[in-house]
C-alpha atoms as a PDB file:
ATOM      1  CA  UNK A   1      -8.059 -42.410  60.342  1.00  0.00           C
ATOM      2  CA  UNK A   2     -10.606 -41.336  57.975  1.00  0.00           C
ATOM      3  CA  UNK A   3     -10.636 -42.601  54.653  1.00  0.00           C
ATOM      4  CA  UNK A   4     -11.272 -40.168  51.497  1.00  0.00           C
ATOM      5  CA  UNK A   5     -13.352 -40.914  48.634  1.00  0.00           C
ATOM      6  CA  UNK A   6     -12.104 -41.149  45.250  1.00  0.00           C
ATOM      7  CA  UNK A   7     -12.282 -37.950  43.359  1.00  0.00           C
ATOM      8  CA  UNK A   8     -12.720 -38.186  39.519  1.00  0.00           C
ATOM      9  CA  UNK A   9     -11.142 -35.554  36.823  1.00  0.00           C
ATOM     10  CA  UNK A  10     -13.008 -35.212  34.274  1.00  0.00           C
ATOM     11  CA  UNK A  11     -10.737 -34.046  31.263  1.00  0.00           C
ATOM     12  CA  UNK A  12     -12.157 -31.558  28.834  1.00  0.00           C
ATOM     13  CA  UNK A  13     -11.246 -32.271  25.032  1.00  0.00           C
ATOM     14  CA  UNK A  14     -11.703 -29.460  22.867  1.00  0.00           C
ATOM     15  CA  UNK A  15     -14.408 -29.960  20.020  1.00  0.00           C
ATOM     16  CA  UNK A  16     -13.375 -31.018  16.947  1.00  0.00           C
ATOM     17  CA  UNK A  17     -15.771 -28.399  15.089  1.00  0.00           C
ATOM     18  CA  UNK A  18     -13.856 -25.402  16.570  1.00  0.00           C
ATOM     19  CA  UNK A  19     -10.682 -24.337  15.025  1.00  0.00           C
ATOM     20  CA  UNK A  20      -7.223 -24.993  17.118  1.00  0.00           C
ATOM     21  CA  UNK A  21      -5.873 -21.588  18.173  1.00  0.00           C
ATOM     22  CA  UNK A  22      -2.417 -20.974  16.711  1.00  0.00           C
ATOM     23  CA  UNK A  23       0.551 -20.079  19.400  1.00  0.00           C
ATOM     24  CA  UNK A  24       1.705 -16.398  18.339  1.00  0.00           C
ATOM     25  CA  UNK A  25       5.280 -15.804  19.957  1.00  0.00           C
ATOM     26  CA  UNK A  26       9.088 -15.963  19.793  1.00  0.00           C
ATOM     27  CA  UNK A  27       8.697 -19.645  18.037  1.00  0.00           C
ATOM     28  CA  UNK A  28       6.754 -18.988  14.980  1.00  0.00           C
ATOM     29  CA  UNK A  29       8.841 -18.274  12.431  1.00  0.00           C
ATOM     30  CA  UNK A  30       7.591 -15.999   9.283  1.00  0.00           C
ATOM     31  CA  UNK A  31       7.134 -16.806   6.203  1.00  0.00           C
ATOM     32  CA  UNK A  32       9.415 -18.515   4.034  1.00  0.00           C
ATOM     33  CA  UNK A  33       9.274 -15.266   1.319  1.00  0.00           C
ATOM     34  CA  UNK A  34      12.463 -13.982  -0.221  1.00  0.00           C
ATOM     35  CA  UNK A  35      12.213 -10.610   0.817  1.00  0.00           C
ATOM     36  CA  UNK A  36      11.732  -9.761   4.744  1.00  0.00           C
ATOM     37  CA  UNK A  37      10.854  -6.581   6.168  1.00  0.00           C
ATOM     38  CA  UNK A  38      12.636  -5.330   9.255  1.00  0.00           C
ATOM     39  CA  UNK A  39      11.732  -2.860  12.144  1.00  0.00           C
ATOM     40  CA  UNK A  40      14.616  -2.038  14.407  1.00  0.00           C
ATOM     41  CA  UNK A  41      16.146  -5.252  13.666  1.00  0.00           C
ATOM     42  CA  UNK A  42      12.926  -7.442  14.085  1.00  0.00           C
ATOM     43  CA  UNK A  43      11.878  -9.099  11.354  1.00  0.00           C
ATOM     44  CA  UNK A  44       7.988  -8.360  11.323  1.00  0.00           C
ATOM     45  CA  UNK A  45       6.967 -10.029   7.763  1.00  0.00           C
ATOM     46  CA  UNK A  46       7.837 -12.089   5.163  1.00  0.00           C
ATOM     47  CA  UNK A  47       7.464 -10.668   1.135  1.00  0.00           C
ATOM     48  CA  UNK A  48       7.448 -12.373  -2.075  1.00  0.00           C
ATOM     49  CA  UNK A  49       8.217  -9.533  -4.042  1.00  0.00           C
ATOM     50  CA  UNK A  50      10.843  -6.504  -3.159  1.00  0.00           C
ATOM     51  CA  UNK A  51       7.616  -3.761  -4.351  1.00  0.00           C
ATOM     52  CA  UNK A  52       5.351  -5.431  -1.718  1.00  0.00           C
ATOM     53  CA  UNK A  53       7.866  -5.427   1.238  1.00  0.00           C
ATOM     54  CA  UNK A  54       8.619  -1.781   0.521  1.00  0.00           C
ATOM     55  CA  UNK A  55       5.086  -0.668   0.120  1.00  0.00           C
ATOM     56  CA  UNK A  56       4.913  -2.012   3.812  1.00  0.00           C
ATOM     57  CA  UNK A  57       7.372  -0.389   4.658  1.00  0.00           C
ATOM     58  CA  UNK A  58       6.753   3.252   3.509  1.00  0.00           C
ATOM     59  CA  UNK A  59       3.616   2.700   5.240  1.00  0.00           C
ATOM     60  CA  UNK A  60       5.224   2.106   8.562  1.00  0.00           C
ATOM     61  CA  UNK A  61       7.778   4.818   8.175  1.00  0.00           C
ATOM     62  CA  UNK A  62       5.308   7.177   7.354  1.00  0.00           C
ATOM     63  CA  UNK A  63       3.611   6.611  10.634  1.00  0.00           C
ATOM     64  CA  UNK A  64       6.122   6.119  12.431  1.00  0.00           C
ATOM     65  CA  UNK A  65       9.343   8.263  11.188  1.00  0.00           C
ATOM     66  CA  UNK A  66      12.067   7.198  14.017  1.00  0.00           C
ATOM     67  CA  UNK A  67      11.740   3.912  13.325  1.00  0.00           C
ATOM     68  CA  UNK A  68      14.500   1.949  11.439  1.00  0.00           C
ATOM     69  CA  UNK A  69      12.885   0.446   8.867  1.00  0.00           C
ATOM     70  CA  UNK A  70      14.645  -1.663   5.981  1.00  0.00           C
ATOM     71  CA  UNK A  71      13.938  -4.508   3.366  1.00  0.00           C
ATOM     72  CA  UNK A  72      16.146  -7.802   3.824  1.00  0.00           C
ATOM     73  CA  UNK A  73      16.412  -9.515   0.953  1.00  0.00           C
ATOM     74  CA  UNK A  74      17.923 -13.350   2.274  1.00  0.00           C
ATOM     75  CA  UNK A  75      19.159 -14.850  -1.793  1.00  0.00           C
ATOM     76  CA  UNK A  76      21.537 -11.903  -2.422  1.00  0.00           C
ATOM     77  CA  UNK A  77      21.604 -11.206   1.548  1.00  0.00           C
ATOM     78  CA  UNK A  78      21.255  -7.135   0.976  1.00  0.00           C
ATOM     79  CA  UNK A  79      19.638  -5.262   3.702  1.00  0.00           C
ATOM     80  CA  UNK A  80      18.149  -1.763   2.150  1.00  0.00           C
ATOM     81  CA  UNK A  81      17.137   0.699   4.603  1.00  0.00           C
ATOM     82  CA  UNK A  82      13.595   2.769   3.778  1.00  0.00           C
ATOM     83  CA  UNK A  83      13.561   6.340   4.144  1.00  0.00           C
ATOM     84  CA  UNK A  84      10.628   8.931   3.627  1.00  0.00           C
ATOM     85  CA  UNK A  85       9.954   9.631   0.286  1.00  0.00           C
ATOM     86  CA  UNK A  86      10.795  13.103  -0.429  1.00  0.00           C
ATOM     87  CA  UNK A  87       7.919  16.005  -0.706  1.00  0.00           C
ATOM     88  CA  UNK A  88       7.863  18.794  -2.982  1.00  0.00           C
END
């Protein structure tokens, strides 16, 4: 029987200079703002004011027009859809 040498792990710790990437996925919650804007059902940002979140919105919908896209507003728990604004 031969007998193996000891290996040795070296561990690699991250340098405290860099910055500590932050986990984007299903866990991170968004922002605790009062009004949230919505794309088919997913909430996709997190407004302080109802103007801002529907600024963002109009944005989206203009660029993408078969989208549902609406303004959740979580104190009075109102969800306003966003249409195009009409032309001419």
């Amino acid at each position: 029987m031969v007998a193996r040498k000891e290996s040795k792990t070296i561990t690699m710790r991250p340098d405290p200079e860099e910055p500590v990437e932050e986990r984007v996925g299903q866990q991170k919650r968004p922002e605790s703002g009062q009004f949230r804007l919505q794309v088919d059902r997913q909430t996709k940002g997190s407004y302080a004011t109802y103007e801002a979140a529907e600024e963002a919105g109009i944005a989206i919908k203009k660029g993408y027009p078969i989208l549902q896209v609406a303004v959740y507003d979580r104190v009075a728990s109102l969800n306003k859809i966003i249409g195009l604004p009409e032309t001419g």
